[in-house]
C-alpha atoms as a PDB file:
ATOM      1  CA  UNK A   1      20.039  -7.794  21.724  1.00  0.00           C
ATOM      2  CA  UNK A   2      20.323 -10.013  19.061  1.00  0.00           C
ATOM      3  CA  UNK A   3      16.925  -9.852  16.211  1.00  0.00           C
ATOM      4  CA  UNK A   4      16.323 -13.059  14.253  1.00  0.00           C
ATOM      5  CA  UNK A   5      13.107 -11.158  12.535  1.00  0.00           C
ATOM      6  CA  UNK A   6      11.000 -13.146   9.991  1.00  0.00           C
ATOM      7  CA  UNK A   7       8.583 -10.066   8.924  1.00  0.00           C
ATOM      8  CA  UNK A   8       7.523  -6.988   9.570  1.00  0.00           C
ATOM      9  CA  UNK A   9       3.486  -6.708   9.197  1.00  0.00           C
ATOM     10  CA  UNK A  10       1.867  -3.138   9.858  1.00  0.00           C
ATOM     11  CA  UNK A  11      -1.825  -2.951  10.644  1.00  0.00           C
ATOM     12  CA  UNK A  12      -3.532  -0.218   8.464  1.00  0.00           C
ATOM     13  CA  UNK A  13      -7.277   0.366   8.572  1.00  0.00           C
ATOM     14  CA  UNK A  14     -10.067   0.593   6.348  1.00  0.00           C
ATOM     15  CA  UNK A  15     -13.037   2.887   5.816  1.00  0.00           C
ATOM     16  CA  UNK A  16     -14.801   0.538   3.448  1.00  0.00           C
ATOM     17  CA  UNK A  17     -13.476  -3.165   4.422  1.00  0.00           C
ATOM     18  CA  UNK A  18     -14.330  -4.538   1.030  1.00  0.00           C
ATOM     19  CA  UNK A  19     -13.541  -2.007  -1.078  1.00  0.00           C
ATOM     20  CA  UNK A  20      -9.969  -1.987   0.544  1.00  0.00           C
ATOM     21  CA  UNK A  21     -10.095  -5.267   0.327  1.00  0.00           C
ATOM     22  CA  UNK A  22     -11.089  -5.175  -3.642  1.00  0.00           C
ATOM     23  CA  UNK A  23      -8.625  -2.489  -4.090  1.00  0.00           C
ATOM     24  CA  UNK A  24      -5.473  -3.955  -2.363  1.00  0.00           C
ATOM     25  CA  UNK A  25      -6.378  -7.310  -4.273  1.00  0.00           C
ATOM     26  CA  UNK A  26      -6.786  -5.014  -7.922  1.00  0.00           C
ATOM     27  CA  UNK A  27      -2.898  -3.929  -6.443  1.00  0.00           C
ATOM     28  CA  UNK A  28      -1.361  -7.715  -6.556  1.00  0.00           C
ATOM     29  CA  UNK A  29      -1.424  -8.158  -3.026  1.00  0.00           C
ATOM     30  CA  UNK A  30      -3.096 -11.899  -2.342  1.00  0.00           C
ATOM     31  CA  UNK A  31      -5.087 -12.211   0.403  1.00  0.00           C
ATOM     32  CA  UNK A  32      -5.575 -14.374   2.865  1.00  0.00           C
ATOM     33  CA  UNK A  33      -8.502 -13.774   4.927  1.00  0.00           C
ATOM     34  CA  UNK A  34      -8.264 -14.213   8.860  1.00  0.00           C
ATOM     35  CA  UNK A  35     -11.195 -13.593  10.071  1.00  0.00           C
ATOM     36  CA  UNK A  36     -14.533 -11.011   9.305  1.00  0.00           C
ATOM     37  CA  UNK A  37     -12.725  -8.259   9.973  1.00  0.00           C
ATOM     38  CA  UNK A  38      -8.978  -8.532   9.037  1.00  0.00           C
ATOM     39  CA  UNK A  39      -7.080 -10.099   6.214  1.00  0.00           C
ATOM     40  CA  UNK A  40      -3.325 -10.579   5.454  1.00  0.00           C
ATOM     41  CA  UNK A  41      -2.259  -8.817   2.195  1.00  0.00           C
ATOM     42  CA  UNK A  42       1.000 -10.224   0.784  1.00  0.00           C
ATOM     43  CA  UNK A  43       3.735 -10.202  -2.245  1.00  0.00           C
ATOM     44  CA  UNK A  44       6.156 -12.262  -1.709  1.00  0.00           C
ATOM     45  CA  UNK A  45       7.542 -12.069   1.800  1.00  0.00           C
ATOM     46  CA  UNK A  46       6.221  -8.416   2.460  1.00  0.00           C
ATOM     47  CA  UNK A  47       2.473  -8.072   3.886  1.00  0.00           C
ATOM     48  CA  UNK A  48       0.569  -6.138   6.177  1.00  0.00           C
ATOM     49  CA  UNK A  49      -2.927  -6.686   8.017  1.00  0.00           C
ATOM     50  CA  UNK A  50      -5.860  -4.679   6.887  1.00  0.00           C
ATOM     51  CA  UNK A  51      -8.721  -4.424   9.497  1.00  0.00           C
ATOM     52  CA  UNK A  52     -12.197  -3.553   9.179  1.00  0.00           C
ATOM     53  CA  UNK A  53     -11.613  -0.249  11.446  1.00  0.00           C
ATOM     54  CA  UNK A  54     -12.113   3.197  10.936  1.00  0.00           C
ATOM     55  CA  UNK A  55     -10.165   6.204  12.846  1.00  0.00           C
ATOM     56  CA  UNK A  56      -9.754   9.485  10.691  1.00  0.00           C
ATOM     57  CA  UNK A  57      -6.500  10.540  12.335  1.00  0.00           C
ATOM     58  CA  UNK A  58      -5.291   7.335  12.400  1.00  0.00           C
ATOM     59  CA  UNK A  59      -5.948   6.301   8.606  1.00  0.00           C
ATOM     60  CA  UNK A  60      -4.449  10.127   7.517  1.00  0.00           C
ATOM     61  CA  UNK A  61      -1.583   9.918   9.110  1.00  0.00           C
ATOM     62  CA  UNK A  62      -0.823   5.928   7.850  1.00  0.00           C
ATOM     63  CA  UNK A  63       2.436   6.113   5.438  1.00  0.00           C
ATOM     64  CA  UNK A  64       3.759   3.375   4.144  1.00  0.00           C
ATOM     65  CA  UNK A  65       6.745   2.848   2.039  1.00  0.00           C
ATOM     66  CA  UNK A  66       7.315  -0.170  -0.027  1.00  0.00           C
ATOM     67  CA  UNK A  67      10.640  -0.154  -1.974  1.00  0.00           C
ATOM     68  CA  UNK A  68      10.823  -1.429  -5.722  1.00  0.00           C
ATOM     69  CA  UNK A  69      13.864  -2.114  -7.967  1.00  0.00           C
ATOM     70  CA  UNK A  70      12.241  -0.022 -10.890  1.00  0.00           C
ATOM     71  CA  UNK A  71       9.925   3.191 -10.099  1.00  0.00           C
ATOM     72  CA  UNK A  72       9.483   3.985 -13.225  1.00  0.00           C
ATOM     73  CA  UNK A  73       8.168   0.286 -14.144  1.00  0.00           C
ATOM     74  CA  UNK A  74       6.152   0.106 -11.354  1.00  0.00           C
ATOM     75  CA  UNK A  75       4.277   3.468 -12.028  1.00  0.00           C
ATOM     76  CA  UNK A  76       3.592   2.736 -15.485  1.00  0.00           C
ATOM     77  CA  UNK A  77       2.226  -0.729 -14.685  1.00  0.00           C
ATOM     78  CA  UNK A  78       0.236   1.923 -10.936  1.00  0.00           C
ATOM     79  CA  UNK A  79      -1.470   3.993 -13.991  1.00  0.00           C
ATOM     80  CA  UNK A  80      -2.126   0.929 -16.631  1.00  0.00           C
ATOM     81  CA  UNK A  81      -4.420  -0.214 -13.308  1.00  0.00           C
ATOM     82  CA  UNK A  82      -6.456   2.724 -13.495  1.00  0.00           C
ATOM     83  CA  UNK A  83      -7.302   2.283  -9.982  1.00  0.00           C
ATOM     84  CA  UNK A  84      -8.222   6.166  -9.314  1.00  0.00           C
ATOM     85  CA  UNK A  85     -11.116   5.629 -11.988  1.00  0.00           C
ATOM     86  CA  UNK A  86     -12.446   2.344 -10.392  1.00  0.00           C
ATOM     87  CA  UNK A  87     -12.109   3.428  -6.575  1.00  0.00           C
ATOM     88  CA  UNK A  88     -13.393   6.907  -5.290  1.00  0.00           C
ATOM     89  CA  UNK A  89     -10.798   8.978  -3.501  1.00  0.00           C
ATOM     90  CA  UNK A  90      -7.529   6.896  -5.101  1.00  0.00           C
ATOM     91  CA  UNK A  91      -4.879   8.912  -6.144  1.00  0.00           C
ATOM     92  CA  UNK A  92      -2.106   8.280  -7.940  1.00  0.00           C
ATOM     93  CA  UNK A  93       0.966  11.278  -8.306  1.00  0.00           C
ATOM     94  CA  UNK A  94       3.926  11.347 -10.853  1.00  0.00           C
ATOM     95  CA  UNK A  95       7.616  10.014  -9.699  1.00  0.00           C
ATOM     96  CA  UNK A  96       9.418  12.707  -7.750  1.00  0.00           C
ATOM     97  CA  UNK A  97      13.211  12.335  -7.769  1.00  0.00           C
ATOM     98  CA  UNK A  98      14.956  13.227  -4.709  1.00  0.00           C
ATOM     99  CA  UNK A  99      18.546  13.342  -3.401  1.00  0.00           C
ATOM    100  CA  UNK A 100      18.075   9.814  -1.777  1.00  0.00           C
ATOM    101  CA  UNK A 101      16.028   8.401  -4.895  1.00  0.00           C
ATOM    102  CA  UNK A 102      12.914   8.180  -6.608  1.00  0.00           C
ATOM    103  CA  UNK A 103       9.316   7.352  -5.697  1.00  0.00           C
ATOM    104  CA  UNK A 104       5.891   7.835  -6.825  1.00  0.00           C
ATOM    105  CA  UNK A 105       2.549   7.845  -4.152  1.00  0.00           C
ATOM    106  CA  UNK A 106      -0.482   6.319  -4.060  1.00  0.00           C
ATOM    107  CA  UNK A 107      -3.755   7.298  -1.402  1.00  0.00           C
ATOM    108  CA  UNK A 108      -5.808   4.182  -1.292  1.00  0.00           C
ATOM    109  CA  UNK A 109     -10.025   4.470  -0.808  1.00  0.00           C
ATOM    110  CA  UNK A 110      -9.585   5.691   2.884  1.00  0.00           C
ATOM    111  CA  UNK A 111      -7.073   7.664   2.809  1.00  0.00           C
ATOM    112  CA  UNK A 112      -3.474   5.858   3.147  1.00  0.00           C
ATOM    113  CA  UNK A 113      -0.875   7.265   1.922  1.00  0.00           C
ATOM    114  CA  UNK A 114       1.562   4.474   0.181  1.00  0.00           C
ATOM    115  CA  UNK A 115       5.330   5.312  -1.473  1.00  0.00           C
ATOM    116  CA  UNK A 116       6.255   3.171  -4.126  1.00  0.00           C
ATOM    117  CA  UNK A 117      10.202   4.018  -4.054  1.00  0.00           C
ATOM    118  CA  UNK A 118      13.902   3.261  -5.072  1.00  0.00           C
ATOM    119  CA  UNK A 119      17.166   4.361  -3.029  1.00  0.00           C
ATOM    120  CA  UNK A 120      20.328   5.854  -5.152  1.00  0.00           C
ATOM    121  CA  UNK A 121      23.084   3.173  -4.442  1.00  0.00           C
END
């Protein structure tokens, strides 16, 4: 089998549609909206689809890990957002360095879990 992929978009959920939305916008992601209930969220190339649905076990266990070419940039610039004292139940943790590399988390307003991390070449 031979993959010609153009993207890889994960569908996450929301328990708040527009504060998700607010928040992932507040993140740098631009949005374009598809319909009421689900929006694209891009940078760059790199997006995802956020959907106006609501499953506890679904939303805690959502990972997702976006790689960066400089953690300790990027969680300086997390923090200088302040987004755990504008949106309740954001959380931000320090970089952890790990055999494979470095990487720093953030839980958005419902609950998913995002790694913000950079591989030892």
């Amino acid at each position: 089998m031979q993959h010609i992929a153009i993207s890889l978009r994960p569908f996450i959920g929301s328990k708040d549609f527009n504060i998700s939305r607010s928040f992932y916008r507040d993140l740098g992601f631009e949005e374009i909206i598809i319909d009421s209930n689900m929006s694209l969220f891009k940078i760059n190339e790199f997006g995802f689809y956020l959907q106006n649905a609501y499953v506890k076990d679904w939303i805690d266990n959502t990972m997702l890990f976006l790689e960066v070419d400089d953690v300790q940039r990027y969680w300086a610039e997390l923090s200088a957002l302040a987004l755990p004292e504008k949106y309740e139940g954001v959380r931000l943790s320090s970089i952890v360095h790990n055999d494979w590399g470095s990487e720093c988390f953030l839980h958005d307003p419902s609950g998913v879990l995002w790694h913000f991390g950079k591989f030892k070449k």
